[in-house]
N, C-alpha and C. Protein backbone atom coordinates (compact mmCIF):
# COMPACT_ATOMS: atom_id res chain seq x y z
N UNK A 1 0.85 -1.19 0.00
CA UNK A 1 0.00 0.00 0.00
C UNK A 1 0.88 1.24 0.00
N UNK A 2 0.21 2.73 -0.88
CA UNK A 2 1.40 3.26 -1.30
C UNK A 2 0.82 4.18 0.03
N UNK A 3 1.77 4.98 0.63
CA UNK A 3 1.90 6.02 1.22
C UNK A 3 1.80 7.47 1.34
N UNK A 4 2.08 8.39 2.12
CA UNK A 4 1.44 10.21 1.40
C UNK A 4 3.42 10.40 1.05
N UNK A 5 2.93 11.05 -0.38
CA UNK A 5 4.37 11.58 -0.50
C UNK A 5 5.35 10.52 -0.91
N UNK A 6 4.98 9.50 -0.89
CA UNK A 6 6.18 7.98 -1.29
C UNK A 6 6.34 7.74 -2.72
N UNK A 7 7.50 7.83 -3.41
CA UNK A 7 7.52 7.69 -4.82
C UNK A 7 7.33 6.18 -4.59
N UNK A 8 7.13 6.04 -5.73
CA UNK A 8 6.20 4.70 -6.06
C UNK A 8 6.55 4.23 -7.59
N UNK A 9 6.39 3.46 -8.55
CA UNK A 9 6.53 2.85 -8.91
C UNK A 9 5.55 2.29 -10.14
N UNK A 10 4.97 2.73 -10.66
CA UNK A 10 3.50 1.98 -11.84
C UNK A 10 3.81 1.90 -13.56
N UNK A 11 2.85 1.37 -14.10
CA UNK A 11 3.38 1.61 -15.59
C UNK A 11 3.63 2.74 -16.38
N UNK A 12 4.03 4.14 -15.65
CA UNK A 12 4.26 4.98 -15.71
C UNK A 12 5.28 5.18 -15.42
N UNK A 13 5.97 4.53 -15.03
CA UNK A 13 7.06 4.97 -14.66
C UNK A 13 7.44 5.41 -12.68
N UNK A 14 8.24 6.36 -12.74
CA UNK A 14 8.25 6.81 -10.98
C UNK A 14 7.12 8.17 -10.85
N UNK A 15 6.37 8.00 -9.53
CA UNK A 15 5.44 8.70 -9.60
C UNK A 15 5.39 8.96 -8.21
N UNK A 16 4.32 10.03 -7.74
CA UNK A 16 4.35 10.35 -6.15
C UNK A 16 3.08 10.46 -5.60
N UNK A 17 3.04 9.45 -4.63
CA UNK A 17 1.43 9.32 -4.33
C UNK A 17 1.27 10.61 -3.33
N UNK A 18 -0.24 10.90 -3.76
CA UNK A 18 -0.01 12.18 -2.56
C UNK A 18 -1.58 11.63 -1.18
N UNK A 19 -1.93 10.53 -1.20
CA UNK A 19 -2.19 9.44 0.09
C UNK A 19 -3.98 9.71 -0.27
N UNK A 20 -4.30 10.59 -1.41
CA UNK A 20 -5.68 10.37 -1.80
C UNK A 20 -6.12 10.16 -3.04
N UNK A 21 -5.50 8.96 -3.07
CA UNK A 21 -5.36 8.37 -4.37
C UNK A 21 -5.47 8.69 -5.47
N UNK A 22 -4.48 9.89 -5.71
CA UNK A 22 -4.05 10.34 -7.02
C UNK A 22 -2.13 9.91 -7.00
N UNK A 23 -1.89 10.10 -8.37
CA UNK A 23 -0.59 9.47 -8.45
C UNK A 23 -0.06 10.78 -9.34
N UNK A 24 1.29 11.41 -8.92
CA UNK A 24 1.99 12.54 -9.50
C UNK A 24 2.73 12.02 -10.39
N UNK A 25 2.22 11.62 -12.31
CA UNK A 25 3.49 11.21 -13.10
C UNK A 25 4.53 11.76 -13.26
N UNK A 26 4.77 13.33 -12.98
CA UNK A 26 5.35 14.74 -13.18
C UNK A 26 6.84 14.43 -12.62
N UNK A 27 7.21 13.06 -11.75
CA UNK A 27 8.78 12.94 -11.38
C UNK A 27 9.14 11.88 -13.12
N UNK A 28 8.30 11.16 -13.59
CA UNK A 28 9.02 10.28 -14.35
C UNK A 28 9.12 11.68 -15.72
N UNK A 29 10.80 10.88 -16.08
CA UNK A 29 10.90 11.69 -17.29
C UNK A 29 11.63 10.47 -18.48
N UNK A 30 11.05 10.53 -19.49
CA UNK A 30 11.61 9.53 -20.43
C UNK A 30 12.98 9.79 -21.15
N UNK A 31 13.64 9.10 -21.10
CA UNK A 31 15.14 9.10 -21.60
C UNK A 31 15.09 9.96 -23.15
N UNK A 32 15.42 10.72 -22.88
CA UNK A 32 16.07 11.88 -24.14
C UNK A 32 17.45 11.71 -24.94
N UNK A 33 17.42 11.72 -26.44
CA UNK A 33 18.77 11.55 -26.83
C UNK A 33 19.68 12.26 -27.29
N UNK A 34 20.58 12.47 -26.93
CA UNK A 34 21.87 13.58 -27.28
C UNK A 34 22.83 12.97 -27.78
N UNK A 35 23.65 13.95 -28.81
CA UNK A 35 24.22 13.41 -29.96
C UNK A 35 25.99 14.08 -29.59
N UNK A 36 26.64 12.56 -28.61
CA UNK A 36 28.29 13.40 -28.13
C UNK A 36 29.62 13.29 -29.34
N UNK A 37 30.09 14.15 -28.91
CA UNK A 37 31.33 14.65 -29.84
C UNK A 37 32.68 14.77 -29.72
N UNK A 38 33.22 14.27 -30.27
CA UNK A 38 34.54 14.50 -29.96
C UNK A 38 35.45 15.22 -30.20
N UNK A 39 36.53 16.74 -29.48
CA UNK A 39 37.31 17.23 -29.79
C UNK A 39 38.80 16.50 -29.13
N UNK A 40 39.80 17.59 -30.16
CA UNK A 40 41.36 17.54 -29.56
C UNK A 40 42.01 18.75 -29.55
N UNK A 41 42.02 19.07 -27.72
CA UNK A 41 42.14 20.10 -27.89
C UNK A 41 41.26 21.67 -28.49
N UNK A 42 40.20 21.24 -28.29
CA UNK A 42 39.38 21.88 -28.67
C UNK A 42 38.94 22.41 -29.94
N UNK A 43 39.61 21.37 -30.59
CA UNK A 43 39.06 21.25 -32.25
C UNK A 43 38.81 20.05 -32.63
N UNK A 44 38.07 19.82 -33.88
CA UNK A 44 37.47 18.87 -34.63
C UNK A 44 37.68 18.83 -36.17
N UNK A 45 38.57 19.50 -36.35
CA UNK A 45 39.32 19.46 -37.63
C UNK A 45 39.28 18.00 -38.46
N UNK A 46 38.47 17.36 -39.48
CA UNK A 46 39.00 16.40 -40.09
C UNK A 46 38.39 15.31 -39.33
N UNK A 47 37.67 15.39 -38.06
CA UNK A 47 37.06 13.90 -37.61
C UNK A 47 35.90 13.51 -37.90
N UNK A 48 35.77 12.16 -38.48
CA UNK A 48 34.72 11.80 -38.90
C UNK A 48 34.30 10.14 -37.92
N UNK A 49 33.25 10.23 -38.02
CA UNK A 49 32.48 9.34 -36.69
C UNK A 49 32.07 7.84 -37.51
N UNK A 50 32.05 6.69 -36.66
CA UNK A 50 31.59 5.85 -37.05
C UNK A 50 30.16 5.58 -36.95
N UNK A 51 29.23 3.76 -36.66
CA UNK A 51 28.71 3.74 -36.82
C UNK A 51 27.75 4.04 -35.36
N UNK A 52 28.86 4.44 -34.01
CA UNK A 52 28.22 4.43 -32.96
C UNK A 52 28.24 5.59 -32.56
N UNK A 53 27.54 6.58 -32.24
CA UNK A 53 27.44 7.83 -32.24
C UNK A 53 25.95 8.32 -31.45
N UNK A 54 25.92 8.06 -30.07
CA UNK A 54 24.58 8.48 -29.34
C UNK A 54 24.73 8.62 -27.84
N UNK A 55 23.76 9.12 -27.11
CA UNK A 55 23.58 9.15 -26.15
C UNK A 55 22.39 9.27 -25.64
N UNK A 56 21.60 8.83 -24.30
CA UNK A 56 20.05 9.28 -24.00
C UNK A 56 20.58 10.27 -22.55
N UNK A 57 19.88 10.53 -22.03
CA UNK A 57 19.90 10.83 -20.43
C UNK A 57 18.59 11.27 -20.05
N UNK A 58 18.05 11.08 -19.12
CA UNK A 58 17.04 11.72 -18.28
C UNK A 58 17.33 12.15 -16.93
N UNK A 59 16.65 13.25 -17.01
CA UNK A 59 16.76 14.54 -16.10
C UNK A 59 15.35 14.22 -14.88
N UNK A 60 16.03 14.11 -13.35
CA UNK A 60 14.74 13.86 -12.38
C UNK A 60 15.37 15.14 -11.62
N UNK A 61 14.71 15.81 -11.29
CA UNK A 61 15.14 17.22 -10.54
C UNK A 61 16.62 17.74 -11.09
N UNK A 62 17.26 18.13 -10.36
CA UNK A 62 18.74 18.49 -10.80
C UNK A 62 19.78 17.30 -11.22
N UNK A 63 19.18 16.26 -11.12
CA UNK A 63 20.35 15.21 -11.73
C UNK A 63 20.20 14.90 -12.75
N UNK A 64 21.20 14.55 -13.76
CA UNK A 64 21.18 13.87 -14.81
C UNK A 64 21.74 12.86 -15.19
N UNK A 65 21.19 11.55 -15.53
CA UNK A 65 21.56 10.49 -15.87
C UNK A 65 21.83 10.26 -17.53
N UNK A 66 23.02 9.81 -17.68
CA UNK A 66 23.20 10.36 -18.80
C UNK A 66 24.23 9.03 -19.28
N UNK A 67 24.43 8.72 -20.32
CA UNK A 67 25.20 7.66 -21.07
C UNK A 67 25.22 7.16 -22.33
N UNK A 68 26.20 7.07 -22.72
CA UNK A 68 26.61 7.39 -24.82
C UNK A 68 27.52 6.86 -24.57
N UNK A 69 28.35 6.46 -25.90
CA UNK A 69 28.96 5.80 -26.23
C UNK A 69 29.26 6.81 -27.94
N UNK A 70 30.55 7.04 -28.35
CA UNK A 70 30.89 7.49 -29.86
C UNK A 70 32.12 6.51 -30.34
N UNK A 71 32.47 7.03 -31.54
CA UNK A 71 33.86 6.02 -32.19
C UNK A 71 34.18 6.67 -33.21
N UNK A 72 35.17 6.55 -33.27
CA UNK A 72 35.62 7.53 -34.53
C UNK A 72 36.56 6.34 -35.60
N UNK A 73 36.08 6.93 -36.86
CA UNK A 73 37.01 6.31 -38.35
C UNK A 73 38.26 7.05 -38.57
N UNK A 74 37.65 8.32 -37.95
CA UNK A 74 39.28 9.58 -38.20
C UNK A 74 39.40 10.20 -37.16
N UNK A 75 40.67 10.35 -36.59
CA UNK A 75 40.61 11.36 -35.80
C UNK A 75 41.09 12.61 -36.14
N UNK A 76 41.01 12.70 -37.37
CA UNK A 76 41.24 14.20 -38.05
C UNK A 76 42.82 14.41 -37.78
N UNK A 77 43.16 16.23 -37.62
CA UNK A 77 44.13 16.80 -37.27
C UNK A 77 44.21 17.69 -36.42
N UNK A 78 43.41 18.15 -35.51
CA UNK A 78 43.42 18.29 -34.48
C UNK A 78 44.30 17.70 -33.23
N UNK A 79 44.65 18.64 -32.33
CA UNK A 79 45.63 17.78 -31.41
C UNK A 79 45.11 18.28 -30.30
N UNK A 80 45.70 18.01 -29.41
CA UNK A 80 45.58 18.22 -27.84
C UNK A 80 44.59 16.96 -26.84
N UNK A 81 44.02 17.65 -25.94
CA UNK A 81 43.11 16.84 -24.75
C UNK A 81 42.02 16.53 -25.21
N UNK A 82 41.88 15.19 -25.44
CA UNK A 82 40.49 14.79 -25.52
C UNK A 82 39.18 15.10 -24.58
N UNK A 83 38.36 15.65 -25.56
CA UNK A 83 36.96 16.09 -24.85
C UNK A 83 35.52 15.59 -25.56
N UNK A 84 35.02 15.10 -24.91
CA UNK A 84 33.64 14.52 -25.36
C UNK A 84 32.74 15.93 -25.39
N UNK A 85 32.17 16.22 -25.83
CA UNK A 85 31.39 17.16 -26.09
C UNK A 85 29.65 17.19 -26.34
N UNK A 86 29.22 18.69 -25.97
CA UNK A 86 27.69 18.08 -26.44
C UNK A 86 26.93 17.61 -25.24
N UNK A 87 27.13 17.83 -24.34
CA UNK A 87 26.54 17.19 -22.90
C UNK A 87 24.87 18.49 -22.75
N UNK A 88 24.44 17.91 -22.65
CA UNK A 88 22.90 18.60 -22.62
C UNK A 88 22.38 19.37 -21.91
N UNK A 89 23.36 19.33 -20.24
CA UNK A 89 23.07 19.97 -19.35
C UNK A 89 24.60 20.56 -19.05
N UNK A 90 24.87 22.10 -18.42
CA UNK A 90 26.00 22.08 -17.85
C UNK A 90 26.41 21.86 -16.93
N UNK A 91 27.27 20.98 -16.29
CA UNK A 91 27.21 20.65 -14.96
C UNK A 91 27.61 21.46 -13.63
N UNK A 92 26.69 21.38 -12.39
CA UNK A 92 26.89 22.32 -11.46
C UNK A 92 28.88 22.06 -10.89
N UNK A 93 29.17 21.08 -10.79
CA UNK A 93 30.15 20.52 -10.29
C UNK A 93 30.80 19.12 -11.02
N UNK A 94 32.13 19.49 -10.62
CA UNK A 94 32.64 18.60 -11.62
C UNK A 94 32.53 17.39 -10.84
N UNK A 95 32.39 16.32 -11.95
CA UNK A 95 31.81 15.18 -11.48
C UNK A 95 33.54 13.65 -12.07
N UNK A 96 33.00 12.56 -11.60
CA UNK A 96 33.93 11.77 -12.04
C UNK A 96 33.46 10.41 -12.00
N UNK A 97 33.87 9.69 -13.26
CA UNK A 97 32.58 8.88 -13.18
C UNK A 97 34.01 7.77 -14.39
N UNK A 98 33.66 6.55 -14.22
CA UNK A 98 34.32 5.10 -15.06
C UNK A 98 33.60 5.54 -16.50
N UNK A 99 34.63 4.77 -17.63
CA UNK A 99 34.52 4.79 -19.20
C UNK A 99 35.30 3.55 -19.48
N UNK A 100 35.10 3.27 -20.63
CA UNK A 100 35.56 2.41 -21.54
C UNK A 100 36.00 2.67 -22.72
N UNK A 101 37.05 2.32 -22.94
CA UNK A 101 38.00 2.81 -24.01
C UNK A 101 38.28 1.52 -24.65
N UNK A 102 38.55 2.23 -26.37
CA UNK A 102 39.05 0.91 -27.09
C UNK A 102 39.64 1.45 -28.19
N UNK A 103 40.68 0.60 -28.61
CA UNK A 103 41.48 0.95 -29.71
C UNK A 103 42.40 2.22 -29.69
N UNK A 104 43.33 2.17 -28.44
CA UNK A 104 44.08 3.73 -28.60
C UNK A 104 45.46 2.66 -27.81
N UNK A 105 46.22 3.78 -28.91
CA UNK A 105 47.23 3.31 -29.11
C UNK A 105 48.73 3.49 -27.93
N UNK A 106 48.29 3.83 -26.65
CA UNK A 106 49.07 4.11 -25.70
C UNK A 106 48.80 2.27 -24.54
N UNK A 107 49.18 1.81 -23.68
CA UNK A 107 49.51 0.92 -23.05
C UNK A 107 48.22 0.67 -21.97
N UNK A 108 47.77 1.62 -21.77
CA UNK A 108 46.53 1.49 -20.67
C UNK A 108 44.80 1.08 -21.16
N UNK A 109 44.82 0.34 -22.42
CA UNK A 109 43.48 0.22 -23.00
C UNK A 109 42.53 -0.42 -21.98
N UNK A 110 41.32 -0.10 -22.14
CA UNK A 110 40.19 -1.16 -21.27
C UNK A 110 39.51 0.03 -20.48
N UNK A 111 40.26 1.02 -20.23
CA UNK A 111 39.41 1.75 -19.28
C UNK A 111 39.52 3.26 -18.68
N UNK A 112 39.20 3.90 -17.83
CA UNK A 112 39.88 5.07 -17.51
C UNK A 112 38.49 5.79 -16.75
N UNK A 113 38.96 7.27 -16.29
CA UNK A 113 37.57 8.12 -16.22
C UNK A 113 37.47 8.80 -16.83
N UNK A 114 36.06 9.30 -16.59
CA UNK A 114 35.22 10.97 -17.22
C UNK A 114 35.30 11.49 -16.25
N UNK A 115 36.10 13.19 -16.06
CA UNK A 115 35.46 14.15 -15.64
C UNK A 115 34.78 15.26 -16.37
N UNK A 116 33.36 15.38 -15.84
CA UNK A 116 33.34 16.42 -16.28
C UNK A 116 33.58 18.14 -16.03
N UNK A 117 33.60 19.06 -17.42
CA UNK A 117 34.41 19.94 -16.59
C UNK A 117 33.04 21.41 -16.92
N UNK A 118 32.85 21.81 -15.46
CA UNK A 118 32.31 22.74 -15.32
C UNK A 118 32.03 23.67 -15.97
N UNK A 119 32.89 24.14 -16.50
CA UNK A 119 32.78 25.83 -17.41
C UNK A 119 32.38 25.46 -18.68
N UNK A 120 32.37 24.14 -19.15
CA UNK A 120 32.85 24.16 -20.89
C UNK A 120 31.37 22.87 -21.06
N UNK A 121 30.71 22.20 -20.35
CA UNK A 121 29.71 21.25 -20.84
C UNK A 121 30.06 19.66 -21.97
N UNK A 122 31.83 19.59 -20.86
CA UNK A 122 32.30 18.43 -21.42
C UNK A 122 33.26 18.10 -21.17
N UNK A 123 33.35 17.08 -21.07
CA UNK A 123 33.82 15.68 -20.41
C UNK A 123 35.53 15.62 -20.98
N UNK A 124 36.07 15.25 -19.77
CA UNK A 124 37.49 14.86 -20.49
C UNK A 124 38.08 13.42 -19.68
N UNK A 125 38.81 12.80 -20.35
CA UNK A 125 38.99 11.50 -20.07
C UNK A 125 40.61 11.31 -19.47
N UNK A 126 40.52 10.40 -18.85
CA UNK A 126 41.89 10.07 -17.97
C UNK A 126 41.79 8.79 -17.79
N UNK A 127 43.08 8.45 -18.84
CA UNK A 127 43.54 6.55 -18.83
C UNK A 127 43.99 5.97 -17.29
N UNK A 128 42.88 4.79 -17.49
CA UNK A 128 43.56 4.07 -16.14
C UNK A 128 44.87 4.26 -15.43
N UNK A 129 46.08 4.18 -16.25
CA UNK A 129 47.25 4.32 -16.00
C UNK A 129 47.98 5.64 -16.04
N UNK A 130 47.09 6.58 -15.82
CA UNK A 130 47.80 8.13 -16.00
C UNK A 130 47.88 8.80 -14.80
N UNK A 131 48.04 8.10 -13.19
CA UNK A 131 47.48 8.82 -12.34
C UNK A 131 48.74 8.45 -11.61
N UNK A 132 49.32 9.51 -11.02
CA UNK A 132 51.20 9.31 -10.50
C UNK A 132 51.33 10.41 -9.09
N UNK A 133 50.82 9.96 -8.38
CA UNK A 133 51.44 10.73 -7.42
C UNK A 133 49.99 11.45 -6.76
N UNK A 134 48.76 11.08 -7.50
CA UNK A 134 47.50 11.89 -7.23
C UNK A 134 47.03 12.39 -8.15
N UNK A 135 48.16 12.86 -9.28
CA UNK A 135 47.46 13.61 -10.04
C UNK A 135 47.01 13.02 -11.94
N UNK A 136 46.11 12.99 -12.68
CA UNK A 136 46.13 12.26 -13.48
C UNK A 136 46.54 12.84 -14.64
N UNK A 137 47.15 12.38 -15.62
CA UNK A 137 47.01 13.08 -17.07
C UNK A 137 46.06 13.04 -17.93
N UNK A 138 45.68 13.91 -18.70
CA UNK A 138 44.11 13.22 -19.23
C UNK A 138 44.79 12.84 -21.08
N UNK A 139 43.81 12.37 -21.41
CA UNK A 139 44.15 11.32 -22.66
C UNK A 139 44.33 12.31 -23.83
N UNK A 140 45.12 12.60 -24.99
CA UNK A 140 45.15 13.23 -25.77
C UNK A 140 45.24 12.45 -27.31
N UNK A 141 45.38 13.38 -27.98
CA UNK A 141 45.14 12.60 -29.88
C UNK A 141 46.28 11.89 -29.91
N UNK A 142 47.36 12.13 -29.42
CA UNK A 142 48.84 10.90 -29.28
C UNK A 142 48.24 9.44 -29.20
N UNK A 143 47.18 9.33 -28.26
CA UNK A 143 47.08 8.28 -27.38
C UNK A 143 45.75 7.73 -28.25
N UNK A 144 45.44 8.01 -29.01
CA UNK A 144 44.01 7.75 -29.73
C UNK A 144 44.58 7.67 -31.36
N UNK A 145 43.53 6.63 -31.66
CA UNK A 145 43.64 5.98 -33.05
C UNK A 145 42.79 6.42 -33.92
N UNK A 146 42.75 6.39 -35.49
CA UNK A 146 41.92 6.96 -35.90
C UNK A 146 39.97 5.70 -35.43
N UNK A 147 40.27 4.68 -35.15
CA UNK A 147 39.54 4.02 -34.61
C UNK A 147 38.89 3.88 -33.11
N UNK A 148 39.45 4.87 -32.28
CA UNK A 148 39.14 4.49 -30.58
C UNK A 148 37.67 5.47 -30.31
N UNK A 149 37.36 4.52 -29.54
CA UNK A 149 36.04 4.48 -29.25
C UNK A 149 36.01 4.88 -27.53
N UNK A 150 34.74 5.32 -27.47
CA UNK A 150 34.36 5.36 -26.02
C UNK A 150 32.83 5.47 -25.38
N UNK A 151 33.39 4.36 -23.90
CA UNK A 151 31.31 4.24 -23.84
C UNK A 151 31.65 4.49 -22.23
N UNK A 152 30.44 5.53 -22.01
CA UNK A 152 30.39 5.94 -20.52
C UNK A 152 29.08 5.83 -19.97
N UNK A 153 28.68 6.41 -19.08
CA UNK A 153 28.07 6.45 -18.08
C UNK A 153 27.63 6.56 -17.14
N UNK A 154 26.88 7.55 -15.90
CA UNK A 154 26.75 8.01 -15.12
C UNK A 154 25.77 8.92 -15.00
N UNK A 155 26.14 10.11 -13.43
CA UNK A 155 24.81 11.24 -14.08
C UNK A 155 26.09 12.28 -12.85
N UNK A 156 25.09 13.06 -13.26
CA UNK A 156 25.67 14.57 -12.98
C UNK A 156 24.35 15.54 -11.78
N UNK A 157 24.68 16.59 -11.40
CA UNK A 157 23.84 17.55 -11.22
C UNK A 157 24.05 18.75 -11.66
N UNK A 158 22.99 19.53 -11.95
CA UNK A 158 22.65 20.74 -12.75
C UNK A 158 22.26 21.68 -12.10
């Protein structure tokens, strides 16, 4: 039996009973899709994307749950720090969250994190093996193939 105020649970999705038997659908929100990107260094000169290229997230109050996956055929000519781009919401605080990496051509494949970065509405990545003393290096076009891919996941607040 549902309760006053108890999110709850129906074929609607998450909802909030308010204890006289009405049900608030107004918390469920359906997964939305956003389309992430990849710079180097804050360009995109010359990169062209493969066949995996998406993301959904849904937004329940200030959080966002959010997760994509892109891949690239080129990584153009662009250089510098890899940044995922295109994030839907900007984030209140930088956040840090596990990824999956594939096909880059430095020694640490399989994995790494996302932070995201506050001011800019995107994500930058740091290989498992880049972290020395506390501090990490984050992944750049050196370290990436015209093939490397990446799939994340997590959520944020806004």
């Amino acid at each position: 039996m549902a309760t006053t105020n108890a999110i709850n649970a129906n074929s609607s999705g998450l909802v909030k009973y308010d204890g006289a038997g009405n049900f608030d659908a107004a918390i469920y929100v359906a997964p939305t899709s956003w389309t992430p990107s990849i710079t180097f260094g804050r360009g995109s000169t010359g990169i062209t994307y493969g066949f995996l290229r998406e993301g959904t997230y849904a937004r329940v109050g200030n959080i966002i749950f959010i997760q994509g996956a892109v891949n690239l055929t080129n990584k153009g000519s662009s250089t510098g720090v890899v940044m995922i781009t295109g994030l839907p919401f900007q984030p209140l605080y930088e956040h840090t969250w596990a990824c999956r990496t594939q096909h880059l051509t430095y020694g640490g494949i399989g994995g790494g994190t996302i932070t995201l970065q506050t001011s800019t509405s995107a994500m930058g990545i740091y290989p498992v093996n880049s972290f020395s003393g506390g501090a990490g290096v984050q992944l750049t076009d050196a370290e990436c193939a015209n093939n490397s891919g990446f799939i994340f996941t997590g959520y944020y607040f806004i």
